[in-house]
Protein backbone atom coordinates (compact mmCIF):
# COMPACT_ATOMS: atom_id res chain seq x y z
CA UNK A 1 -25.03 -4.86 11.84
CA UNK A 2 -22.08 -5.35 9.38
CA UNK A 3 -20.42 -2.51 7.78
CA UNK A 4 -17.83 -2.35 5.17
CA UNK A 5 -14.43 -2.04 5.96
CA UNK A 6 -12.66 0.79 3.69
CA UNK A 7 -9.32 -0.02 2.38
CA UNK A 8 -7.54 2.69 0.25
CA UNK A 9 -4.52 2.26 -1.78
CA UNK A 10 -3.39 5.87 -2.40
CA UNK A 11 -0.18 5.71 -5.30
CA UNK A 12 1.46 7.52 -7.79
CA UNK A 13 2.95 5.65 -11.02
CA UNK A 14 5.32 6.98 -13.41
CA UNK A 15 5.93 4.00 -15.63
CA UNK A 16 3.40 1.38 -14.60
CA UNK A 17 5.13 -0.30 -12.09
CA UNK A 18 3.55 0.96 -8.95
CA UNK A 19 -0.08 0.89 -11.14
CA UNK A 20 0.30 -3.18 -11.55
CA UNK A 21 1.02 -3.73 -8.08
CA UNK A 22 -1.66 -1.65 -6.86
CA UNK A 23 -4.27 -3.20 -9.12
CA UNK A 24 -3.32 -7.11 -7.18
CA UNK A 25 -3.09 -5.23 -4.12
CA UNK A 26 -6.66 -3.81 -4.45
CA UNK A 27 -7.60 -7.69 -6.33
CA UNK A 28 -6.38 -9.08 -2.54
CA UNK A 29 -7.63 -6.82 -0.51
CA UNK A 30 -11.21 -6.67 -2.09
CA UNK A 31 -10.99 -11.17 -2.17
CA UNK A 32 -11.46 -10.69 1.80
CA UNK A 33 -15.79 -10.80 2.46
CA UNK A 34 -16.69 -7.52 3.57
CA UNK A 35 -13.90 -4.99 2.39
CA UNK A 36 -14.49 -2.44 -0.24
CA UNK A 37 -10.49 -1.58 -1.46
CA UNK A 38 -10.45 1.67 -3.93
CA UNK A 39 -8.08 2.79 -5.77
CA UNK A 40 -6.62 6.47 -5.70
CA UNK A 41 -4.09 9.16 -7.46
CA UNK A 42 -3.41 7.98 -11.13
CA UNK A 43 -5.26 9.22 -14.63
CA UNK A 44 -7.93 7.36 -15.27
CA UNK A 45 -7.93 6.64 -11.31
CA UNK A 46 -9.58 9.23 -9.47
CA UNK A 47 -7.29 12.19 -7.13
CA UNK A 48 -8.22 11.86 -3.20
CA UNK A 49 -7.93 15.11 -0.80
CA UNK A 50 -5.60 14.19 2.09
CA UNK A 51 -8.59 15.18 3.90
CA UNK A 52 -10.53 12.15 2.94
CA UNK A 53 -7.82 9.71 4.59
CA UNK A 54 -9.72 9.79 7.61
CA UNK A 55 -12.56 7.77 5.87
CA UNK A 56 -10.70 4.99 5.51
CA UNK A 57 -10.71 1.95 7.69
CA UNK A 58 -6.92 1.20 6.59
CA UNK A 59 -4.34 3.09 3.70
CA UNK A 60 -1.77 1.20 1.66
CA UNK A 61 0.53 3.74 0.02
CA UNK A 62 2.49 3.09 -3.33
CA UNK A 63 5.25 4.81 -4.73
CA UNK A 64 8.08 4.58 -6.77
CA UNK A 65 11.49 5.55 -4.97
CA UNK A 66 14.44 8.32 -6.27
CA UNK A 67 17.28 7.67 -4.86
CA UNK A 68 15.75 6.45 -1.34
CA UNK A 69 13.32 8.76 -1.26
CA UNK A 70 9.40 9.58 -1.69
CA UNK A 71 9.07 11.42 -5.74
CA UNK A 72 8.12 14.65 -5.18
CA UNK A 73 4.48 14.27 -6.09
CA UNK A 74 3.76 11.85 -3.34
CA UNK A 75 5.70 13.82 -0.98
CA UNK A 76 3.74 17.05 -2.18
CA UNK A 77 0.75 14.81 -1.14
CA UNK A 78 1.28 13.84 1.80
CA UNK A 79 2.72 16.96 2.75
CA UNK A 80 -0.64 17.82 2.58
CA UNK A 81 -1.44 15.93 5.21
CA UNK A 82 -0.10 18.09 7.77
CA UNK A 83 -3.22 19.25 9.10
CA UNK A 84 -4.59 15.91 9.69
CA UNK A 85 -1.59 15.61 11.62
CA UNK A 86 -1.78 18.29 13.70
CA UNK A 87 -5.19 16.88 14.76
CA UNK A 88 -4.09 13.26 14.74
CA UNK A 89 -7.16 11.96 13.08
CA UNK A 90 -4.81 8.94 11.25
CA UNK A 91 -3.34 8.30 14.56
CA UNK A 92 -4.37 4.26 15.13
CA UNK A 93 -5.37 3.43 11.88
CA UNK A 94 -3.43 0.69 9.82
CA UNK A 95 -0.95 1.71 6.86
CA UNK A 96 1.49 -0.05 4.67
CA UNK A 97 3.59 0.43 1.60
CA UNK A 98 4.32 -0.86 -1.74
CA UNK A 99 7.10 0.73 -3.72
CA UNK A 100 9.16 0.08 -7.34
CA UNK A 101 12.79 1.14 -7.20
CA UNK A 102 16.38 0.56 -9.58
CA UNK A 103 17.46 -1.93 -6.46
CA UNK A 104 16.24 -3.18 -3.17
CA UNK A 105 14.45 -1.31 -0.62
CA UNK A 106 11.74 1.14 0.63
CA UNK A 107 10.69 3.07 3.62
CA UNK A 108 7.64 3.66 5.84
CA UNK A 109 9.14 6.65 7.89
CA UNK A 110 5.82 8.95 7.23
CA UNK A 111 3.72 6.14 8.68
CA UNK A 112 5.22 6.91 12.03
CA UNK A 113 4.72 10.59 12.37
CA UNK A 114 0.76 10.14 11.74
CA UNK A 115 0.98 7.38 14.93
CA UNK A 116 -0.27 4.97 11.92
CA UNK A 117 -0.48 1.62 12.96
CA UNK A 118 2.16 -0.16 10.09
CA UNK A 119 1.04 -4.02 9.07
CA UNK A 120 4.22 -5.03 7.40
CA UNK A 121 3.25 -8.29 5.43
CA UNK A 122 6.25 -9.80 7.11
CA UNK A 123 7.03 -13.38 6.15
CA UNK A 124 3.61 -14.26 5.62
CA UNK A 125 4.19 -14.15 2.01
CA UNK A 126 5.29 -17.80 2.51
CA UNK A 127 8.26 -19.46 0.04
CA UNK A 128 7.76 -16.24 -2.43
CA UNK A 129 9.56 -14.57 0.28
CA UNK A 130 12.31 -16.81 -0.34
CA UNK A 131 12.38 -17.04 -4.14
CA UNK A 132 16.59 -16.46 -4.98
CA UNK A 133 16.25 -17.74 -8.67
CA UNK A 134 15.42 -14.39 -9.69
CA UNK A 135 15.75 -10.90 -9.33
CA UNK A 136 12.70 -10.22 -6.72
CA UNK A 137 11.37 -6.87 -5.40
CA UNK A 138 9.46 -6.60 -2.12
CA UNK A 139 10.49 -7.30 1.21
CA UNK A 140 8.98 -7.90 4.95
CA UNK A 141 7.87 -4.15 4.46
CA UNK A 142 5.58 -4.56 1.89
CA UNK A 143 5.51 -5.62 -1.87
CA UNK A 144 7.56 -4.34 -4.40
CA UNK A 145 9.19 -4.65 -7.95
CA UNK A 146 12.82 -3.83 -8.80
CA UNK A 147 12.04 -1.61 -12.11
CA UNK A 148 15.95 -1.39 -12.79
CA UNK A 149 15.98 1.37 -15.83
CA UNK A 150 12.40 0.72 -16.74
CA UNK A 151 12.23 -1.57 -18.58
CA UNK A 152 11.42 -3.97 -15.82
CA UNK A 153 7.99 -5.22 -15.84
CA UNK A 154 6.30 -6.55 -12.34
CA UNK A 155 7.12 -10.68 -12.54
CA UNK A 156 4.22 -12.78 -11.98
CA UNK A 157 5.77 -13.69 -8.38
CA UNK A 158 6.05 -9.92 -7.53
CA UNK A 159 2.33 -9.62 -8.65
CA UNK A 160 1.43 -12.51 -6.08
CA UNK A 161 3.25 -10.71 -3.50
CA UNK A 162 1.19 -8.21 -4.02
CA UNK A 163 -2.39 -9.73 -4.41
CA UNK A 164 -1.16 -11.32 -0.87
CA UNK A 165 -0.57 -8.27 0.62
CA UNK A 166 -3.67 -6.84 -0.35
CA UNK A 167 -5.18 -9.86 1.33
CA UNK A 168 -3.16 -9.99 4.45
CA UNK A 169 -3.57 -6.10 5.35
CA UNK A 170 -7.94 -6.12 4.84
CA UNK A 171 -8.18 -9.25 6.93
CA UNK A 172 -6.05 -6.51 9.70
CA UNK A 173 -7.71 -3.89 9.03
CA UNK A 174 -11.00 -5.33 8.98
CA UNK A 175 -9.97 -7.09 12.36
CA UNK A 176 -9.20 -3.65 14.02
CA UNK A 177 -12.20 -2.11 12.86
CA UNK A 178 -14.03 -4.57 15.16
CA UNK A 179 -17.07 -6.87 15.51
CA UNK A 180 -19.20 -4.44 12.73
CA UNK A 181 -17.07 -5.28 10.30
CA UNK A 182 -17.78 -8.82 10.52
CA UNK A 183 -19.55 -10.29 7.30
C-alpha cells in the first residue's frame, strides 16, 4: 500500500527572501507523485513544535544568515530540539538547507549533531549552477539568494534553484522511505 511521503520545510523570513524560496521549494518538492511538502514557521504559515519533526519523512530548513550564523529565532528553535536529540529520533532522516545572506555562503553544521542524513542538491542543478552573468545565491549546499542590504529580491534563476531543490530532495526522501512510498 502507498503512503505519502512527508516533506517539511521549517523557515523563518525576515524580509521575504527565505519565504520565496521556500514557496518553489515546497512547488518542487510537492511536483514529485506521492509527496505531501508543508510549509512551517512564518505568519500566515502555521508554527511547528520541534516535537513534530519526527513526523516527517524528510526536513528542509530555511534561514536567513547574520554574520555566518543561524538568527536567533531559528536557533531558539532548534535549540528546542534538544530533547529529540537526546533520544535521537531525527537520527537517519534526510535534511537540507536553504538560506538568504549579504554575500555567499551557508552552513548545515546542526544537521550533523541530529545524525541527519544531509542531501546537498550538489551539481544537479545543471548549467544554473554555473550561471556567472549575474550575482547568484545558492551553492552545492542548497539554494539560496544573496539579499545584499535588502533590497535584493530572489532572481528568477535563484527561484529555479529552488523549485529544483525541492524536487531533487522528495524524490530522496521518498526513495529512503522505501517501497510504501511508491505511487
Amino acid at each position: 500500500m502507498a503512503t505519502t511521503t512527508k516533506i517539511y520545510i521549517v523557515y523563518y523570513s525576515t524580509y521575504g527572501h527565505v519565504a520565496a524560496l521556500a514557496e518553489e521549494i515546497r512547488r518542487g518538492a510537492a511536483s514529485v507523485a506521492g509527496v505531501e511538502a508543508k510549509l512551517w514557521q512564518r505568519a500566515g504559515v502555521p508554527a511547528i513544535a520541534p516535537a513534530e519533526l519526527v513526523e516527517a519523512d524528510g526536513v528542509l530548513f530555511g534561514f536567513p544568515t547574520r554574520f555566518g550564523m543561524l538568527p536567533a529565532q531559528m536557533k531558539a528553535f532548534l535549540d528546542g530540539t534538544s530533547g529529540l536529540w537526546c533520544e535521537q529520533r531525527l537520527a537517519g532522516k534526510p535534511a537540507g538547507i536553504f538560506c538568504s545572506s549579504a554575500c555567499q555562503g551557508g552552513g548545515q553544521d546542526f544537521l550533523a549533531h541530529h545524525g541527519m542524513l544531509f542531501v546537498p542538491v550538489g551539481y544537479t542543478f545543471g548549467a544554473g549552477m554555473f550561471e556567472m552573468g549575474e550575482v547568484k545565491g545558492g551553492s552545492p549546499y542548497g539554494a539560496g539568494t544573496v539579499a545584499g542590504d535588502g533590497s535584493r529580491v530572489p532572481t528568477h534563476l535563484e527561484l529555479q534553484q529552488a523549485f529544483h531543490q525541492g524536487k531533487y530532495f522528495a524524490g530522496i526522501a521518498k526513495k529512503l522511505k522505501g517501497p510504501a512510498a511508491a505511487a
